[in-house]
C-alpha atoms as a PDB file:
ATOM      1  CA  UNK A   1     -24.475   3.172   5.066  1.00  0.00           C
ATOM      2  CA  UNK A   2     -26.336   2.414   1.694  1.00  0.00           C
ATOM      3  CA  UNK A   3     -30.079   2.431   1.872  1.00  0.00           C
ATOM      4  CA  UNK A   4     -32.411   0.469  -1.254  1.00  0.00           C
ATOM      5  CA  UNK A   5     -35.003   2.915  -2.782  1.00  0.00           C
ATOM      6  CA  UNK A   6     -37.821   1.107  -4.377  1.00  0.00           C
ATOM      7  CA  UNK A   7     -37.727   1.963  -8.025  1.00  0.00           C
ATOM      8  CA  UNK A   8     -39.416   0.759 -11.180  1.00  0.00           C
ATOM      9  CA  UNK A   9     -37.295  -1.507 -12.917  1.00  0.00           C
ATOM     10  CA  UNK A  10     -36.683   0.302 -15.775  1.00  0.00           C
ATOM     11  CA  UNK A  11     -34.818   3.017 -13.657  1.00  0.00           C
ATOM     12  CA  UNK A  12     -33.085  -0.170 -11.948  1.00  0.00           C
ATOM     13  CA  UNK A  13     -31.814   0.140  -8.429  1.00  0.00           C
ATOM     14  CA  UNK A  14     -31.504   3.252  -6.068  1.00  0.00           C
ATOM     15  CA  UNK A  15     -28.641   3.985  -3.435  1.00  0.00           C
ATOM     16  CA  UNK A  16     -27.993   7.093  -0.827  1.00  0.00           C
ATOM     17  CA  UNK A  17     -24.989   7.064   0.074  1.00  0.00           C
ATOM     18  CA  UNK A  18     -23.521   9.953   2.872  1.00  0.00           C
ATOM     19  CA  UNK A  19     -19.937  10.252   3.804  1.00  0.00           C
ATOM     20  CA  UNK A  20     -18.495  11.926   5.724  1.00  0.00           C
ATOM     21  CA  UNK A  21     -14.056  13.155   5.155  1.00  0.00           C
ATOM     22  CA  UNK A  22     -12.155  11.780   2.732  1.00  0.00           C
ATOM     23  CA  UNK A  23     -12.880   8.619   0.292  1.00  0.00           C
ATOM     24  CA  UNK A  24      -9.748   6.188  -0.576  1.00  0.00           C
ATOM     25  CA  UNK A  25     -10.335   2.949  -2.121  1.00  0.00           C
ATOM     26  CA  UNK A  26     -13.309   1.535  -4.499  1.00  0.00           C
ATOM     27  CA  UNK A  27     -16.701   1.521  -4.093  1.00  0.00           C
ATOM     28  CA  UNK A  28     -19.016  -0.971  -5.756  1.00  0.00           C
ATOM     29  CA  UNK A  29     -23.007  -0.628  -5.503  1.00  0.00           C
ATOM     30  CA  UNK A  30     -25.929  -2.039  -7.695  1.00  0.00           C
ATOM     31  CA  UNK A  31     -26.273  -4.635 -10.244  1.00  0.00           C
ATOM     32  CA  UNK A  32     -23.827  -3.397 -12.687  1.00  0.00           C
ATOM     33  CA  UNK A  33     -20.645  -2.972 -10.387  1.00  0.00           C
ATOM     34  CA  UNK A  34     -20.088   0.635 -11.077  1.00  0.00           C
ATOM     35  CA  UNK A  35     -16.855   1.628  -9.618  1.00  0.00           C
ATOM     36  CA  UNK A  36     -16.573   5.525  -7.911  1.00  0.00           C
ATOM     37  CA  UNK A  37     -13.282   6.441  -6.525  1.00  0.00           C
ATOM     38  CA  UNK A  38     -12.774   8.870  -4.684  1.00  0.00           C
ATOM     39  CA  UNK A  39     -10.410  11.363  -2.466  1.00  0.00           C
ATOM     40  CA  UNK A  40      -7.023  12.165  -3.339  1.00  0.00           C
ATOM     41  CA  UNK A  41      -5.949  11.701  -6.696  1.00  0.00           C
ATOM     42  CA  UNK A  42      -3.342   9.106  -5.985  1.00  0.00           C
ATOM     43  CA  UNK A  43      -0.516  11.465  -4.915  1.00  0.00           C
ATOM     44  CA  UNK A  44       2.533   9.649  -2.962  1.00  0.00           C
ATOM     45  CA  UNK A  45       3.801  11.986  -0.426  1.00  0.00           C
ATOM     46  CA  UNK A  46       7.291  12.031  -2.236  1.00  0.00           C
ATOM     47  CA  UNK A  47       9.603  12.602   0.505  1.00  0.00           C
ATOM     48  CA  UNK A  48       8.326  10.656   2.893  1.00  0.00           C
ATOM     49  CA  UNK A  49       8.764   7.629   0.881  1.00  0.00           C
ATOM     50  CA  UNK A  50      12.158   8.151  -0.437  1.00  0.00           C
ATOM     51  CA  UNK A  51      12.974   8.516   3.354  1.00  0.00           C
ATOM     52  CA  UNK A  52      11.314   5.154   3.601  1.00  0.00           C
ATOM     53  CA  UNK A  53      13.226   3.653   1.064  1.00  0.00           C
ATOM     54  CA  UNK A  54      16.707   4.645   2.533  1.00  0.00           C
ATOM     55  CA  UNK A  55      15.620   3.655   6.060  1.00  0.00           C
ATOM     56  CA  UNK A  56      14.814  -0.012   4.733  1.00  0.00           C
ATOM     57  CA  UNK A  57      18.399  -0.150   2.898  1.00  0.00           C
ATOM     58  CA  UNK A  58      19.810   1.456   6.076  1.00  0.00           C
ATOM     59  CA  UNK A  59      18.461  -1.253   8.425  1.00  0.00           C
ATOM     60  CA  UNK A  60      19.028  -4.756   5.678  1.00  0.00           C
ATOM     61  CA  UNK A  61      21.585  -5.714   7.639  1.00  0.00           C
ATOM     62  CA  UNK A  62      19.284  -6.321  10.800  1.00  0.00           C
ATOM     63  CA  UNK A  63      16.473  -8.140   8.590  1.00  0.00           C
ATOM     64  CA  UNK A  64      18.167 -11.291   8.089  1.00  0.00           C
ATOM     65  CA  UNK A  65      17.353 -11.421   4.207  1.00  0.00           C
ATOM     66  CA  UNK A  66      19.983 -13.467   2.369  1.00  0.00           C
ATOM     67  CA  UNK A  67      22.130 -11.995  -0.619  1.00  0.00           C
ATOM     68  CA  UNK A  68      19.708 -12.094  -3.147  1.00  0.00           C
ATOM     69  CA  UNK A  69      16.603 -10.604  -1.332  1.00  0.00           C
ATOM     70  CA  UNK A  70      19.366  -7.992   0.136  1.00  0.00           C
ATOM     71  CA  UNK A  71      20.128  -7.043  -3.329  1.00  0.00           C
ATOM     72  CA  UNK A  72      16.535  -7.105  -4.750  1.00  0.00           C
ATOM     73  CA  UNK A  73      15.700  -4.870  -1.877  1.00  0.00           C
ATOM     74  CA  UNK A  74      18.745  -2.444  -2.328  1.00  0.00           C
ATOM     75  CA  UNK A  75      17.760  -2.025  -6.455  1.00  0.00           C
ATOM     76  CA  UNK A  76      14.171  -1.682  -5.593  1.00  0.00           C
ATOM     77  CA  UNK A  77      14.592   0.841  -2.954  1.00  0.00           C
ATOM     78  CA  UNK A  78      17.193   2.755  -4.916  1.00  0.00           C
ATOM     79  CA  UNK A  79      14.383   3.004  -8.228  1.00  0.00           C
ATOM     80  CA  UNK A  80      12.049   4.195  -5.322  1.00  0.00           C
ATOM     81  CA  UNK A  81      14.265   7.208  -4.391  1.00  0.00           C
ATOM     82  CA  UNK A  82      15.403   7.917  -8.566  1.00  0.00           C
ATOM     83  CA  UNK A  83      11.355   7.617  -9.223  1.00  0.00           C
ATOM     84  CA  UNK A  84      10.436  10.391  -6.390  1.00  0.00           C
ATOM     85  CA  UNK A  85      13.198  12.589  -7.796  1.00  0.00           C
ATOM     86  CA  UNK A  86      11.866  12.446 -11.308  1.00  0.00           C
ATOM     87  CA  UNK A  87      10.570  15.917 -12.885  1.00  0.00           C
ATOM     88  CA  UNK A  88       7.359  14.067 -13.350  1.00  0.00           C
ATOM     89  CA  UNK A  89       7.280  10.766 -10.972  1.00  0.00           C
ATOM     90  CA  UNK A  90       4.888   8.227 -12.005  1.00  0.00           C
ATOM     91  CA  UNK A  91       2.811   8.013  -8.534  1.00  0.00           C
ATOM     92  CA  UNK A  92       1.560   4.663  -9.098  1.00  0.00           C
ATOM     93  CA  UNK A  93       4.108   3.063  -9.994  1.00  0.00           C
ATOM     94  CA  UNK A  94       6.277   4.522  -6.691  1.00  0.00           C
ATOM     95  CA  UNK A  95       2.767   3.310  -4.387  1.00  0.00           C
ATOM     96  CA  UNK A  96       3.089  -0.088  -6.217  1.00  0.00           C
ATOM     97  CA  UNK A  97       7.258  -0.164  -5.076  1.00  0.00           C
ATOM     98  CA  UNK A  98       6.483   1.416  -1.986  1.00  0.00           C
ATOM     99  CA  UNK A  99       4.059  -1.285  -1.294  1.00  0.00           C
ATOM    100  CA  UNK A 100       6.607  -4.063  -1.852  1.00  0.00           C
ATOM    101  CA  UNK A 101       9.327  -2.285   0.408  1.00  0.00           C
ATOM    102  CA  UNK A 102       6.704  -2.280   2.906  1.00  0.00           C
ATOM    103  CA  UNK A 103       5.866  -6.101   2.340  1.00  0.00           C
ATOM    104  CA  UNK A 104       9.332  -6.664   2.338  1.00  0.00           C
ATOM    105  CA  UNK A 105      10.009  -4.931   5.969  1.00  0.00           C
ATOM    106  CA  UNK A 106       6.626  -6.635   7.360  1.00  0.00           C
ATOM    107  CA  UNK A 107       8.437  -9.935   6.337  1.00  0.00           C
ATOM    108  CA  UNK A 108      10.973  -9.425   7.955  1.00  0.00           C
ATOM    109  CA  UNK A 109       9.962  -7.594  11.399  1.00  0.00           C
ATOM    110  CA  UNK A 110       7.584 -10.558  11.967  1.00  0.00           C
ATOM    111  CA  UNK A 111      10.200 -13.018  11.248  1.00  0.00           C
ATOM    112  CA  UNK A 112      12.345 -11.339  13.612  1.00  0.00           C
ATOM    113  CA  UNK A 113       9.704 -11.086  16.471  1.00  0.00           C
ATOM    114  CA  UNK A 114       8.612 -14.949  16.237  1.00  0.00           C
ATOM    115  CA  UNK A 115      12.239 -15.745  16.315  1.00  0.00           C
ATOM    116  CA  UNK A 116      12.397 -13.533  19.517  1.00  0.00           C
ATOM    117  CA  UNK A 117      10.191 -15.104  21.311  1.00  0.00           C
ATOM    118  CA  UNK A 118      10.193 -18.177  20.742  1.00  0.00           C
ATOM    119  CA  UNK A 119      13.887 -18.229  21.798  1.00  0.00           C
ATOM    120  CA  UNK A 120      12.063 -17.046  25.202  1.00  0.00           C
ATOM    121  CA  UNK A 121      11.289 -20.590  25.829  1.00  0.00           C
ATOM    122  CA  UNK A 122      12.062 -24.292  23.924  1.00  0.00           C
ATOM    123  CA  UNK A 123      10.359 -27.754  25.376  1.00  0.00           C
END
């Protein structure tokens, strides 16, 4: 919660701030849109990911994505898992490709549970 001090103008705008475990994201106060980030320093948990990536590959043929998407998904995931092996990985760029497989497997899950139900019932 962010509370307004009265100030003089000169020392422009006041803000407490208290909170509480870890910060992840942005955070904009005041006038001039100062940006503090906060809590970890952008580390991917490595293996987890890579596991992530070869689950998705393991289960394309159950997502219903035609040959190109298939393939798209198959390079991406496989520059995922030669990214987290890297001597020095570059962690944004592996959240960034994580972050598509994921959009990728959201895709596809809901297309595959509206296409489940409604099959449960056509007028």
């Amino acid at each position: 919660m962010t509370e307004t001090q009265d100030r003089p103008d000169e020392l422009g705008d006041r803000y407490d701030l208290r909170i509480k475990g870890d910060i992840q994201g942005q955070l904009v106060l005041g006038r001039n849109n100062e940006v503090v980030m906060g809590g970890p320093a952008g580390v991917v948990d490595l293996p987890r990911l890579a596991k992530f990536a070869e689950a998705i590959v393991q289960a394309l043929p159950a997502l219903n994505l035609d040959a190109n998407q298939q393939r798209a998904v198959c390079e991406l995931a496989a520059a995922v898992v030669r990214e987290a092996r890297e001597d020095h990985p570059d962690h944004s760029r592996l959240r960034e490709m994580g972050r598509a497989l994921r959009t990728v497997l959201e895709g596809a899950a809901a297309g595959a549970l509206t296409s489940g139900i409604l099959s449960m019932w056509s007028p």
